[in-house]
PDB file of N, CA and C in Angstrom:
ATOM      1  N   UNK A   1      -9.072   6.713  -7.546  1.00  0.00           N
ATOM      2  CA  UNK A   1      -9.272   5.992  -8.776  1.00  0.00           C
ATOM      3  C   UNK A   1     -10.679   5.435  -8.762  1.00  0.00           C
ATOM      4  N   UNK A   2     -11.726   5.666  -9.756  1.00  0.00           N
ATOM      5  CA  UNK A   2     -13.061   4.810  -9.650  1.00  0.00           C
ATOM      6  C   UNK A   2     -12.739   3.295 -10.241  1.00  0.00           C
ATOM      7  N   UNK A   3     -13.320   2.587 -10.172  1.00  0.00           N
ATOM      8  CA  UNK A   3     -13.656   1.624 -10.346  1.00  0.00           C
ATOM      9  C   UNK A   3     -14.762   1.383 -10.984  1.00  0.00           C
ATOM     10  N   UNK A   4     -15.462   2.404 -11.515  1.00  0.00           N
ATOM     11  CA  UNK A   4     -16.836   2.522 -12.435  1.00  0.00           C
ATOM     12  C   UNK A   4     -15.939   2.212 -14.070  1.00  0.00           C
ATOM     13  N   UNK A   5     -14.716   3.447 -13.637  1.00  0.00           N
ATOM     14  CA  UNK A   5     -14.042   4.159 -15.230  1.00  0.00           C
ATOM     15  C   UNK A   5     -13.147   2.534 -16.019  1.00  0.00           C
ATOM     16  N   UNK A   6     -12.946   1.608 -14.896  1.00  0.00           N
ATOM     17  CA  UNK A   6     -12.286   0.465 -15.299  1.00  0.00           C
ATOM     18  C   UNK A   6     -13.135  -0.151 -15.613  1.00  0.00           C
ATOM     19  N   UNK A   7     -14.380  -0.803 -14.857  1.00  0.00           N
ATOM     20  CA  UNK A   7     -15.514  -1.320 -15.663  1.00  0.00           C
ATOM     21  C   UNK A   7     -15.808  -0.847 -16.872  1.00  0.00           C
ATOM     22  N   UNK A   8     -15.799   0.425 -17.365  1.00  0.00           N
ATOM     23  CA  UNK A   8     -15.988   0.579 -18.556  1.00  0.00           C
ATOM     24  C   UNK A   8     -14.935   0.031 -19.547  1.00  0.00           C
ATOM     25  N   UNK A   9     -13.849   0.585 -19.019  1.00  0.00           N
ATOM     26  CA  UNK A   9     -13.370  -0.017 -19.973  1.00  0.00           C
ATOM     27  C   UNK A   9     -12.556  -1.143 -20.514  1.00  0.00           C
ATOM     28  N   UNK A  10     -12.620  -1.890 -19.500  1.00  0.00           N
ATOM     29  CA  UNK A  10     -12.831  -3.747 -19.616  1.00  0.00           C
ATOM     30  C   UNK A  10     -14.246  -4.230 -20.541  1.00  0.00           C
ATOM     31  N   UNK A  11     -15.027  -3.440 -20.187  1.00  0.00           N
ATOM     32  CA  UNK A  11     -16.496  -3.898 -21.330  1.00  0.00           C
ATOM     33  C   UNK A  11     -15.779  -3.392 -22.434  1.00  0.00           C
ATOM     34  N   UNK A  12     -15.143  -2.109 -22.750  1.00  0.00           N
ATOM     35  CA  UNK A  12     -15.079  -1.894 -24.320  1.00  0.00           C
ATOM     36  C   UNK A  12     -14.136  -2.754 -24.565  1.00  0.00           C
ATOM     37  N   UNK A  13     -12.911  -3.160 -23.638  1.00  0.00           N
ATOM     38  CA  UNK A  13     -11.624  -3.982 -24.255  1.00  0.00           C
ATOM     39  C   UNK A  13     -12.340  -5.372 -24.841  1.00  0.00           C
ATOM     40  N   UNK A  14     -13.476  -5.978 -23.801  1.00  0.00           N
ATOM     41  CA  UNK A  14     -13.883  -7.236 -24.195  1.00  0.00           C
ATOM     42  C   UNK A  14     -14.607  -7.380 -25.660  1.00  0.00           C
ATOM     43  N   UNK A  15     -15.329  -5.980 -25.795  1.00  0.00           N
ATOM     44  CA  UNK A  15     -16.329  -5.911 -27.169  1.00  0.00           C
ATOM     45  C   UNK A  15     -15.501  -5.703 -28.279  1.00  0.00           C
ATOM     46  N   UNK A  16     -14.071  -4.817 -28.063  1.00  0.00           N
ATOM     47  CA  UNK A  16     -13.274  -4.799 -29.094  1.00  0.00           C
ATOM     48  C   UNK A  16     -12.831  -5.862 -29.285  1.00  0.00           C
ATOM     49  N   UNK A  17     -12.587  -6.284 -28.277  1.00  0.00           N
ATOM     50  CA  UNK A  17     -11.584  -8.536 -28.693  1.00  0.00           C
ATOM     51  C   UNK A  17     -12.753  -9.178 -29.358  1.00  0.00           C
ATOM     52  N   UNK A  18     -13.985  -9.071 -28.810  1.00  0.00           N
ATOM     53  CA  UNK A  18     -14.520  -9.761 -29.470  1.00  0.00           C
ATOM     54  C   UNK A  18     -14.622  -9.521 -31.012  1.00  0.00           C
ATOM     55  N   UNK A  19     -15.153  -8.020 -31.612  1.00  0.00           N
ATOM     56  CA  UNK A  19     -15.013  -7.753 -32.634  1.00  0.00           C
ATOM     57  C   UNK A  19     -14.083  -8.406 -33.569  1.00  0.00           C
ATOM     58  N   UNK A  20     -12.584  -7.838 -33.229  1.00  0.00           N
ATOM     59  CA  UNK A  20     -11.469  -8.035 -33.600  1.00  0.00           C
ATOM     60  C   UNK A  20     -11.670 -10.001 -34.112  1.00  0.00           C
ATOM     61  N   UNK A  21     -11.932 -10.631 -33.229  1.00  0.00           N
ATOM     62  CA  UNK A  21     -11.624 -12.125 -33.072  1.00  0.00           C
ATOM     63  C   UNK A  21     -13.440 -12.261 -33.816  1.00  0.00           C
ATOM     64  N   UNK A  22     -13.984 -11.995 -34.440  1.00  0.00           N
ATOM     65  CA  UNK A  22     -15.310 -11.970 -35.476  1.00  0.00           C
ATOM     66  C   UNK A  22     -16.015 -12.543 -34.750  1.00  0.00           C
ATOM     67  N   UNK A  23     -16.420 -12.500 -33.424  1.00  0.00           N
ATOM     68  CA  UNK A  23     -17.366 -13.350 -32.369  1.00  0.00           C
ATOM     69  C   UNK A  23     -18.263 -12.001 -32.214  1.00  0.00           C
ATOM     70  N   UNK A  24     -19.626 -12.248 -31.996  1.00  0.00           N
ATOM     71  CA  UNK A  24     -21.092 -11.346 -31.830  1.00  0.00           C
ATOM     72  C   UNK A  24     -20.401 -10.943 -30.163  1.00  0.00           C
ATOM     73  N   UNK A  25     -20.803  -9.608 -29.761  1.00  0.00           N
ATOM     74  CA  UNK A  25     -20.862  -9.481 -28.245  1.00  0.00           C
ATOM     75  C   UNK A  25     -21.027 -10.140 -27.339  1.00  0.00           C
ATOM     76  N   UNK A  26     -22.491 -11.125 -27.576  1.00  0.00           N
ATOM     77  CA  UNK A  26     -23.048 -11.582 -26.712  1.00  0.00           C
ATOM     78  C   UNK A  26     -22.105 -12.875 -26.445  1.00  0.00           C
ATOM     79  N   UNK A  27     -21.214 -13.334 -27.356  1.00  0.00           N
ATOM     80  CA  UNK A  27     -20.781 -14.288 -26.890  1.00  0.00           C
ATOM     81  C   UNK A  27     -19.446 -14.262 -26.087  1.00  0.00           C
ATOM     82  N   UNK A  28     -18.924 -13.043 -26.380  1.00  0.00           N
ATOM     83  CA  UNK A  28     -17.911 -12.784 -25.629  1.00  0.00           C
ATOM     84  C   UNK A  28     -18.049 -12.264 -24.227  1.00  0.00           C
ATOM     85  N   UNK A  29     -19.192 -11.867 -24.017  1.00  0.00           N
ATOM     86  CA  UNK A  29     -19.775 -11.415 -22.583  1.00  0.00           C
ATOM     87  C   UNK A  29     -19.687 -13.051 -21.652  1.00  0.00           C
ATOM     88  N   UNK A  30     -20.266 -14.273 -22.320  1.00  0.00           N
ATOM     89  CA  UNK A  30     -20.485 -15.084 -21.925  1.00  0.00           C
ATOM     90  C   UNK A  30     -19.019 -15.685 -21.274  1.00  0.00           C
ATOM     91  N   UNK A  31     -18.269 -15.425 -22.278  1.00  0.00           N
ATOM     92  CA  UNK A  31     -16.662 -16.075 -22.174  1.00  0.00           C
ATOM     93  C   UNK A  31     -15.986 -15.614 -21.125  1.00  0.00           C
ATOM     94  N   UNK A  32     -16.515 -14.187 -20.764  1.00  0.00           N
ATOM     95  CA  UNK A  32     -16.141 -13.844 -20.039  1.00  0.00           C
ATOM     96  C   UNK A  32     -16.499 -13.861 -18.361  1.00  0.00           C
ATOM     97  N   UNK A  33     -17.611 -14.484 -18.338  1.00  0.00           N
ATOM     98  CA  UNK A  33     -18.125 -15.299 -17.128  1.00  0.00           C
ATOM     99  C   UNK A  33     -16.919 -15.811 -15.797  1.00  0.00           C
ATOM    100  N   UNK A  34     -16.620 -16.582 -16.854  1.00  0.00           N
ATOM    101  CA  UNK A  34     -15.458 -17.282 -16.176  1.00  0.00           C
ATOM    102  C   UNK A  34     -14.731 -16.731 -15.702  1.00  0.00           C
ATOM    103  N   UNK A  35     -13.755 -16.132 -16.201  1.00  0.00           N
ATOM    104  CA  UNK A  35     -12.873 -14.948 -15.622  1.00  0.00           C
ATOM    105  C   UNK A  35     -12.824 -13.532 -15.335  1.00  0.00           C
ATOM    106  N   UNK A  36     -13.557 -13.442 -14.675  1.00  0.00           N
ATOM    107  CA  UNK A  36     -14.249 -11.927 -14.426  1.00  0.00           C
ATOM    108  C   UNK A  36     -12.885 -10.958 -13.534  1.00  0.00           C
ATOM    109  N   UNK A  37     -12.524 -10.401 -14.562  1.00  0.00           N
ATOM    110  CA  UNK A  37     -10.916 -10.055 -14.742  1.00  0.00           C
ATOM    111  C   UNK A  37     -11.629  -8.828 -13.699  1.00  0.00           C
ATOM    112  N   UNK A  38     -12.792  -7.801 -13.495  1.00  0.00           N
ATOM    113  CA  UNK A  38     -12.764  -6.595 -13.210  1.00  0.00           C
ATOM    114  C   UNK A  38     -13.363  -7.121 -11.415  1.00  0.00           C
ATOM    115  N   UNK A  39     -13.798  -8.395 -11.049  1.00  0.00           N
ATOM    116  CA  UNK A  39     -13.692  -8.679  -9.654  1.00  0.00           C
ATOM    117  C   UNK A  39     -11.989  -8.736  -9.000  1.00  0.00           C
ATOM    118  N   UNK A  40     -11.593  -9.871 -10.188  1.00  0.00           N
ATOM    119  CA  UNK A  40     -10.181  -9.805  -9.838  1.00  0.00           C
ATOM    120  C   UNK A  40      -9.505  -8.696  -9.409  1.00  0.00           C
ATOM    121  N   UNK A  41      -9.582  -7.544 -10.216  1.00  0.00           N
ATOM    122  CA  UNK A  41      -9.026  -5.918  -9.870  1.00  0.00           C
ATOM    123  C   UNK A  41      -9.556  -5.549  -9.183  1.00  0.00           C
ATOM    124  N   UNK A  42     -11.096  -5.455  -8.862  1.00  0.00           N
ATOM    125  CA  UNK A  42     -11.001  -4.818  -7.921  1.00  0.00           C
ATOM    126  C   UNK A  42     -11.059  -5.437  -6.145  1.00  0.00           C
ATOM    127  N   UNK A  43     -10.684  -6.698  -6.204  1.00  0.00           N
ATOM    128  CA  UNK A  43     -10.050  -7.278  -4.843  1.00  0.00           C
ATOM    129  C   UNK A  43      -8.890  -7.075  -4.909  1.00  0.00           C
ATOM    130  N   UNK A  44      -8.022  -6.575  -5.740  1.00  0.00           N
ATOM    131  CA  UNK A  44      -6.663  -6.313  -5.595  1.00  0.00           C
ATOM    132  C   UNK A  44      -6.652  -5.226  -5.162  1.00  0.00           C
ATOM    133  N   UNK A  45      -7.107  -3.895  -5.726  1.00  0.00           N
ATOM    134  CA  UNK A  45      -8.007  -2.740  -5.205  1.00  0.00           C
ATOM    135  C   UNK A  45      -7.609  -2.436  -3.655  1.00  0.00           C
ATOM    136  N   UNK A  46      -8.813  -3.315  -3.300  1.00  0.00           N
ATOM    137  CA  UNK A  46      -9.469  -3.455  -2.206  1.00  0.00           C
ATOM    138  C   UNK A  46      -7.673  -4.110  -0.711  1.00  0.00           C
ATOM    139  N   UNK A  47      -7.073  -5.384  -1.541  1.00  0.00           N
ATOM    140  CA  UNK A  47      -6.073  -5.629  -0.438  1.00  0.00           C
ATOM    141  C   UNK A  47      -5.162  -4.721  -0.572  1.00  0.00           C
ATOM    142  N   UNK A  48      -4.877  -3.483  -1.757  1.00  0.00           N
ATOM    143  CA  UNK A  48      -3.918  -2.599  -1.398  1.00  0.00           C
ATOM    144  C   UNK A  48      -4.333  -1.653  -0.539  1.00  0.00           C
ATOM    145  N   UNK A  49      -5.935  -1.252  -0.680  1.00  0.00           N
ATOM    146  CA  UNK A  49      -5.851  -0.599   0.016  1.00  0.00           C
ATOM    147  C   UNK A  49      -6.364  -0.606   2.081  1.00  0.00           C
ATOM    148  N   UNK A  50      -6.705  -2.095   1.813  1.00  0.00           N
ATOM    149  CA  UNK A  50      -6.621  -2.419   3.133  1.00  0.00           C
ATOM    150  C   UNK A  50      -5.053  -2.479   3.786  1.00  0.00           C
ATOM    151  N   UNK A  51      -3.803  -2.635   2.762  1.00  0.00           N
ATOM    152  CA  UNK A  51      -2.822  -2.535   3.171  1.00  0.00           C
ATOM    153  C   UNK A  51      -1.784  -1.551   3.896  1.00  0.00           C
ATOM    154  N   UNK A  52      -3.144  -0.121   2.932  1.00  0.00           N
ATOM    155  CA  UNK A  52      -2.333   1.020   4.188  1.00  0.00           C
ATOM    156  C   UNK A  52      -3.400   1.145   4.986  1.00  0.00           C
ATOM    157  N   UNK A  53      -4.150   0.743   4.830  1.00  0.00           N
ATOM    158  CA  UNK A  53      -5.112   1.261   6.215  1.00  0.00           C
ATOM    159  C   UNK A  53      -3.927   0.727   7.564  1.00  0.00           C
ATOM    160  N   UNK A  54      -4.100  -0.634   7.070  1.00  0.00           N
ATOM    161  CA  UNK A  54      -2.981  -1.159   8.217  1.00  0.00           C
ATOM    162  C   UNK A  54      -1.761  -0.228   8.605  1.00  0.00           C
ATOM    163  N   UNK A  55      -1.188   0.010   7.351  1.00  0.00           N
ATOM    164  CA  UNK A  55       0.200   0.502   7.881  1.00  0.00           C
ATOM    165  C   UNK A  55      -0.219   2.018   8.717  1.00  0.00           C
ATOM    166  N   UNK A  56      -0.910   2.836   8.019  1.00  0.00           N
ATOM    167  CA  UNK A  56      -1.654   4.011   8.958  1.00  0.00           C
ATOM    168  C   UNK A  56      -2.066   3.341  10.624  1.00  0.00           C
ATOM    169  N   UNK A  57      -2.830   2.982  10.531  1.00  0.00           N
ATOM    170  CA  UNK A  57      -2.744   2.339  11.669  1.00  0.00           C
ATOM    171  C   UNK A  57      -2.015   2.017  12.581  1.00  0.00           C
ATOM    172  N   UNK A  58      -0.610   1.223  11.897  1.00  0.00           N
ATOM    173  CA  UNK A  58       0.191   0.695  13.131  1.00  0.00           C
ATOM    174  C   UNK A  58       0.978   2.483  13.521  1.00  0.00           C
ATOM    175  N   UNK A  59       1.431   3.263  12.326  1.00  0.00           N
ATOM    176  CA  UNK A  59       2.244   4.292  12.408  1.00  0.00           C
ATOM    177  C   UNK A  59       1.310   5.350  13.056  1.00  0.00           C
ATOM    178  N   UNK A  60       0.363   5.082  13.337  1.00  0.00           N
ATOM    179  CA  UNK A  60      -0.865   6.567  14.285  1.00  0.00           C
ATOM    180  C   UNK A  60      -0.294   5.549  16.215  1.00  0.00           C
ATOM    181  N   UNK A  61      -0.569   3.978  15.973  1.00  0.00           N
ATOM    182  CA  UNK A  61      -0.130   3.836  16.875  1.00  0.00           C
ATOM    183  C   UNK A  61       1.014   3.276  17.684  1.00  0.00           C
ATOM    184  N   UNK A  62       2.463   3.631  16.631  1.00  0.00           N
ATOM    185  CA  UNK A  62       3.778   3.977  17.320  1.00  0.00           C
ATOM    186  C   UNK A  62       3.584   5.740  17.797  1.00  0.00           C
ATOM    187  N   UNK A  63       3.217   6.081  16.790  1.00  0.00           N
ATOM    188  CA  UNK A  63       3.077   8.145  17.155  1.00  0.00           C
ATOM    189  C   UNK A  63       2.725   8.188  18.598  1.00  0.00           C
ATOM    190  N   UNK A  64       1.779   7.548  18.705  1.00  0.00           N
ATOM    191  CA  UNK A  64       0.850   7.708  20.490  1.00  0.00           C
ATOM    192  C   UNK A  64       1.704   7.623  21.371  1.00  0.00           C
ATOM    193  N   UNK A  65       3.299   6.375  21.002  1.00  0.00           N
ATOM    194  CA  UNK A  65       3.649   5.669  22.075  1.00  0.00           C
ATOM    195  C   UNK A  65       3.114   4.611  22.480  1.00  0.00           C
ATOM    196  N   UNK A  66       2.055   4.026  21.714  1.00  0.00           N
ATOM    197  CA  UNK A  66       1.733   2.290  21.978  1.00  0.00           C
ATOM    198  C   UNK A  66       2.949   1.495  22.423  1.00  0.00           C
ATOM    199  N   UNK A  67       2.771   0.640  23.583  1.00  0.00           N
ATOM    200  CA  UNK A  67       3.911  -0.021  24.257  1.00  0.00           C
ATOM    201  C   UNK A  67       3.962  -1.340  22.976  1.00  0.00           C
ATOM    202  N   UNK A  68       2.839  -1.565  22.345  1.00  0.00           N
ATOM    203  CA  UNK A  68       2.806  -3.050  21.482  1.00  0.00           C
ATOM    204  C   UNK A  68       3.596  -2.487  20.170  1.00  0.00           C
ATOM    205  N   UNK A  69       3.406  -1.045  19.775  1.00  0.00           N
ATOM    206  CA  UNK A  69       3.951  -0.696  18.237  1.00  0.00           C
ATOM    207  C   UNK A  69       5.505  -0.536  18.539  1.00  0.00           C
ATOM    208  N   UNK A  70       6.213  -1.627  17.433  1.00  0.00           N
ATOM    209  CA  UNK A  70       7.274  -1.055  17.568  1.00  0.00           C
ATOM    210  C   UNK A  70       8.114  -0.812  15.940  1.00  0.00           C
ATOM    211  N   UNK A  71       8.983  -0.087  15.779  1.00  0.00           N
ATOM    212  CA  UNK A  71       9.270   0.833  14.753  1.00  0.00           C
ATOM    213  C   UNK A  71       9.291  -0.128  13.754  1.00  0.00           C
ATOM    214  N   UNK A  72       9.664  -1.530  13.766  1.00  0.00           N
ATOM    215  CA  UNK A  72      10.726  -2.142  12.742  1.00  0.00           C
ATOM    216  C   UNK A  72       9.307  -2.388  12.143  1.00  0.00           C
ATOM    217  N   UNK A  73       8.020  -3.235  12.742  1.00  0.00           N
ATOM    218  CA  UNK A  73       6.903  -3.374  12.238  1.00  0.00           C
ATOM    219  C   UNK A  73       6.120  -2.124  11.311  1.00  0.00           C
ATOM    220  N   UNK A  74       6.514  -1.252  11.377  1.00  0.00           N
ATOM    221  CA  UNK A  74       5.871  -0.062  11.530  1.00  0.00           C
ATOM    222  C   UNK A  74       6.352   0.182   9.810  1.00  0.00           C
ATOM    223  N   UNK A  75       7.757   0.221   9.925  1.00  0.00           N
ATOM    224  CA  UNK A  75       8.707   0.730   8.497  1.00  0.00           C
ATOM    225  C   UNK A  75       8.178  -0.494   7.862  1.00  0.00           C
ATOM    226  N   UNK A  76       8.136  -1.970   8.296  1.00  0.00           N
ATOM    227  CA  UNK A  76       7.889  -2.916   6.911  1.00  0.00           C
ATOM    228  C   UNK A  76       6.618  -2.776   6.660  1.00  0.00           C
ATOM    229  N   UNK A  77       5.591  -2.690   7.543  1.00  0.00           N
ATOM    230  CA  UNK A  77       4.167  -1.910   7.089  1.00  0.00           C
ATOM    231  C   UNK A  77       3.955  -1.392   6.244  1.00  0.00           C
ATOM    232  N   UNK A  78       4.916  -0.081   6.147  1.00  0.00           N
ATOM    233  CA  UNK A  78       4.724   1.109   5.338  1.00  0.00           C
ATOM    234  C   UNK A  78       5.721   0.845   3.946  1.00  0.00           C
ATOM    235  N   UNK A  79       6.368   0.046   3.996  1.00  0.00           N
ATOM    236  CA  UNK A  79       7.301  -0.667   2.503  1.00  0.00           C
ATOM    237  C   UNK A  79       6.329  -1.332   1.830  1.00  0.00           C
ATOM    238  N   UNK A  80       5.852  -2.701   2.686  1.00  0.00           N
ATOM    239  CA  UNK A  80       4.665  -2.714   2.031  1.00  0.00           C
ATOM    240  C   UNK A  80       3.484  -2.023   1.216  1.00  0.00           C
ATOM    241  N   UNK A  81       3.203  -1.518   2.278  1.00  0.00           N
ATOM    242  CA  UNK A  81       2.378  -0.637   1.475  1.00  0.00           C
ATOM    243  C   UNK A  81       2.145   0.353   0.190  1.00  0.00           C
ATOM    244  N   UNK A  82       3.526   0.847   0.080  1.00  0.00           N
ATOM    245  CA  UNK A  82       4.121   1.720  -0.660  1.00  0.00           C
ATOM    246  C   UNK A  82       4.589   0.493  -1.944  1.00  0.00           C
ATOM    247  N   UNK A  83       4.997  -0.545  -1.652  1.00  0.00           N
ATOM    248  CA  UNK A  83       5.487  -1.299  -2.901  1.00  0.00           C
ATOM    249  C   UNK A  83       4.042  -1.657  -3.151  1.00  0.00           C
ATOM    250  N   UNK A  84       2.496  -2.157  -2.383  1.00  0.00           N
ATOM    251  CA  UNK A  84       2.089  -2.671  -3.504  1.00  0.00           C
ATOM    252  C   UNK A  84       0.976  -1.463  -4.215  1.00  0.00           C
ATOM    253  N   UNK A  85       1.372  -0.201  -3.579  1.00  0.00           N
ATOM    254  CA  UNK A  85       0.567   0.918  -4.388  1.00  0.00           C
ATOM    255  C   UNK A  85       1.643   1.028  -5.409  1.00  0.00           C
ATOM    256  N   UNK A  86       2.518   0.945  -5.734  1.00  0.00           N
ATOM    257  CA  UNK A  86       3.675   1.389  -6.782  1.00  0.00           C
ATOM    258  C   UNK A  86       3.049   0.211  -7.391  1.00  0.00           C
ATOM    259  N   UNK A  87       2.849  -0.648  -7.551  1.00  0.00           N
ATOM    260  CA  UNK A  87       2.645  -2.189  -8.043  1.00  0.00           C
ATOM    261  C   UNK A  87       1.110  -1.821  -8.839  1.00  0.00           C
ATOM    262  N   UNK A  88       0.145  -1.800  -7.865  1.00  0.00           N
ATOM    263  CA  UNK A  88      -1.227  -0.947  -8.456  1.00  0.00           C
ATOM    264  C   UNK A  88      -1.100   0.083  -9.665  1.00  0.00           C
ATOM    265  N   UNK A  89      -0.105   0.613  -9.392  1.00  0.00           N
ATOM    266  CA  UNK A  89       0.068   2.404 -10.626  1.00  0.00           C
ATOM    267  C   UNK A  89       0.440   1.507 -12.136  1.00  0.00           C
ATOM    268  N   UNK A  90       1.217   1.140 -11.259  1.00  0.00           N
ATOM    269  CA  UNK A  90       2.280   0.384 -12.921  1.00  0.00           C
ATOM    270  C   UNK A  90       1.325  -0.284 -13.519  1.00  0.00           C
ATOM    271  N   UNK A  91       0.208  -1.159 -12.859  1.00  0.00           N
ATOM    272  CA  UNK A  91      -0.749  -1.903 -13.367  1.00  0.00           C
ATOM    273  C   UNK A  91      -1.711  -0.772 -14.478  1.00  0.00           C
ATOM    274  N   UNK A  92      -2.137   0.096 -13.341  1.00  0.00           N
ATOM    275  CA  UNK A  92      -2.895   0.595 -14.002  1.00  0.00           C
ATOM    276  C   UNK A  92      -1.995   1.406 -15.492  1.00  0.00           C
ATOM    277  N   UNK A  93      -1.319   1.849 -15.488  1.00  0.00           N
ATOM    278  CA  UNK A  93      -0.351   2.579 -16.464  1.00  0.00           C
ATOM    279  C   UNK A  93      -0.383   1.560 -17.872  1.00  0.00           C
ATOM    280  N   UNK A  94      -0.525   0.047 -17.314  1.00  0.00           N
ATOM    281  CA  UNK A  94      -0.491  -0.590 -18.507  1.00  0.00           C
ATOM    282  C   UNK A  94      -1.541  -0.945 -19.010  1.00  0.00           C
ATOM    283  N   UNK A  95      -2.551  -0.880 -18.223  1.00  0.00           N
ATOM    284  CA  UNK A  95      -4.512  -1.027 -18.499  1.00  0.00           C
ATOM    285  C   UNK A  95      -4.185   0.165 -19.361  1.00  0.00           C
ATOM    286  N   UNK A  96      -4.200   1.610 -19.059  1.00  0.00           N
ATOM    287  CA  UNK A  96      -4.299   2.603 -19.798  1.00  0.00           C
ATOM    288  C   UNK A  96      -3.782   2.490 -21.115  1.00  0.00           C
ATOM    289  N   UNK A  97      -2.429   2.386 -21.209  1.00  0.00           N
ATOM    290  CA  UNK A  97      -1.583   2.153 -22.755  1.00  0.00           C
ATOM    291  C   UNK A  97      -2.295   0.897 -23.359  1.00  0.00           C
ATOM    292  N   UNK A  98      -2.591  -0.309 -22.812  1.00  0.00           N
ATOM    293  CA  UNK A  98      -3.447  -1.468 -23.661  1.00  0.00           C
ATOM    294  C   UNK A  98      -4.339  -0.400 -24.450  1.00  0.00           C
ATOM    295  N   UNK A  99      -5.294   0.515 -23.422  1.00  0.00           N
ATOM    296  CA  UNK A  99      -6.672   0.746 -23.655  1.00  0.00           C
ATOM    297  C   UNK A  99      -6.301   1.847 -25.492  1.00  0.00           C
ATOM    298  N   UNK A 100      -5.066   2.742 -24.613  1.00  0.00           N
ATOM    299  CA  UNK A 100      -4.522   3.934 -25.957  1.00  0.00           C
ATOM    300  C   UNK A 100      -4.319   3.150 -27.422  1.00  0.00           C
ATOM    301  N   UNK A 101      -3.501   1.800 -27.148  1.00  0.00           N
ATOM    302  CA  UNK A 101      -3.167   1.215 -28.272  1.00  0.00           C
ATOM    303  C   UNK A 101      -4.145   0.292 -29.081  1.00  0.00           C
ATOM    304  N   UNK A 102      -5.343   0.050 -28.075  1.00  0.00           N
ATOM    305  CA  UNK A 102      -6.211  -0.596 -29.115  1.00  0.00           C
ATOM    306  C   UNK A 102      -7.259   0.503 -29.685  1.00  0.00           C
ATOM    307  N   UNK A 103      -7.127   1.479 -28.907  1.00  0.00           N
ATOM    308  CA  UNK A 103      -8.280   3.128 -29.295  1.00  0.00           C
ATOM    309  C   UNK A 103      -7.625   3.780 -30.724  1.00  0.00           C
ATOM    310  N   UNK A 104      -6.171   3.161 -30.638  1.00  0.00           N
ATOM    311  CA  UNK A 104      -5.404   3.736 -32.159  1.00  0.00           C
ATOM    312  C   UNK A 104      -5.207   2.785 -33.403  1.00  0.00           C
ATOM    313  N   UNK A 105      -5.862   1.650 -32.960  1.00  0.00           N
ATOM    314  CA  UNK A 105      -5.845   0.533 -34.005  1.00  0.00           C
ATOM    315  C   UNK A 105      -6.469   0.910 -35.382  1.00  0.00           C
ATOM    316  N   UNK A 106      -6.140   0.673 -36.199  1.00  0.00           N
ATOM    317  CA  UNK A 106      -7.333   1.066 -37.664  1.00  0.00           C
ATOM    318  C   UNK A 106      -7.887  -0.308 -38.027  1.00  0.00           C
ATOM    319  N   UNK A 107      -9.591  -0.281 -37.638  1.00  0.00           N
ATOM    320  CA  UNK A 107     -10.245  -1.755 -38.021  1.00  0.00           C
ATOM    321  C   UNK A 107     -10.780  -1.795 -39.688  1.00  0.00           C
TER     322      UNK A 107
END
């Protein structure tokens, strides 16, 4: 997934709100200072996917036979992991449909 293609289109969602809500660009850029929704995502990004690094990790070292890895750690690792990439998709699935339903709006 880039993270370029979401920056974009968080700038167009913000320029369309702004539009929509009769505020100039520039001021909605400003508003948006504050809550810089596309750092937010992409540190979420970033802890899912530090989350399988981990779980890869522990499960390369139960495979070896590491005396420290043991299975039960290993499976909630990988639940983890797997729930918060399922968690990520769904997110993104609804960024996308926001993005479809305001691209079909008639202004």
């Amino acid at each position: 997934m880039s993270v370029q293609g979401l920056d974009n289109l968080l700038g167009e969602l913000k320029v369309m709100s702004a539009k929509a809500a009769g505020q100039t660009s520039s001021t909605a850029e400003t508003q948006g200072e504050g809550s810089d929704f596309a750092s937010v995502l992409k540190a979420s990004l970033d802890q899912v996917n530090q989350m399988q690094l981990d779980s890869q990790a522990k499960q390369q070292a139960f495979e070896t036979g590491d005396p420290n890895a043991n299975l039960q750690d290993v499976m909630v690792s990988l639940q983890k992991a797997s729930l918060s990439f399922q968690t990520m998709v769904q997110v993104r699935n609804k960024l996308v449909s926001a993005y479809q339903e305001v691209m079909n709006m008639q202004v």
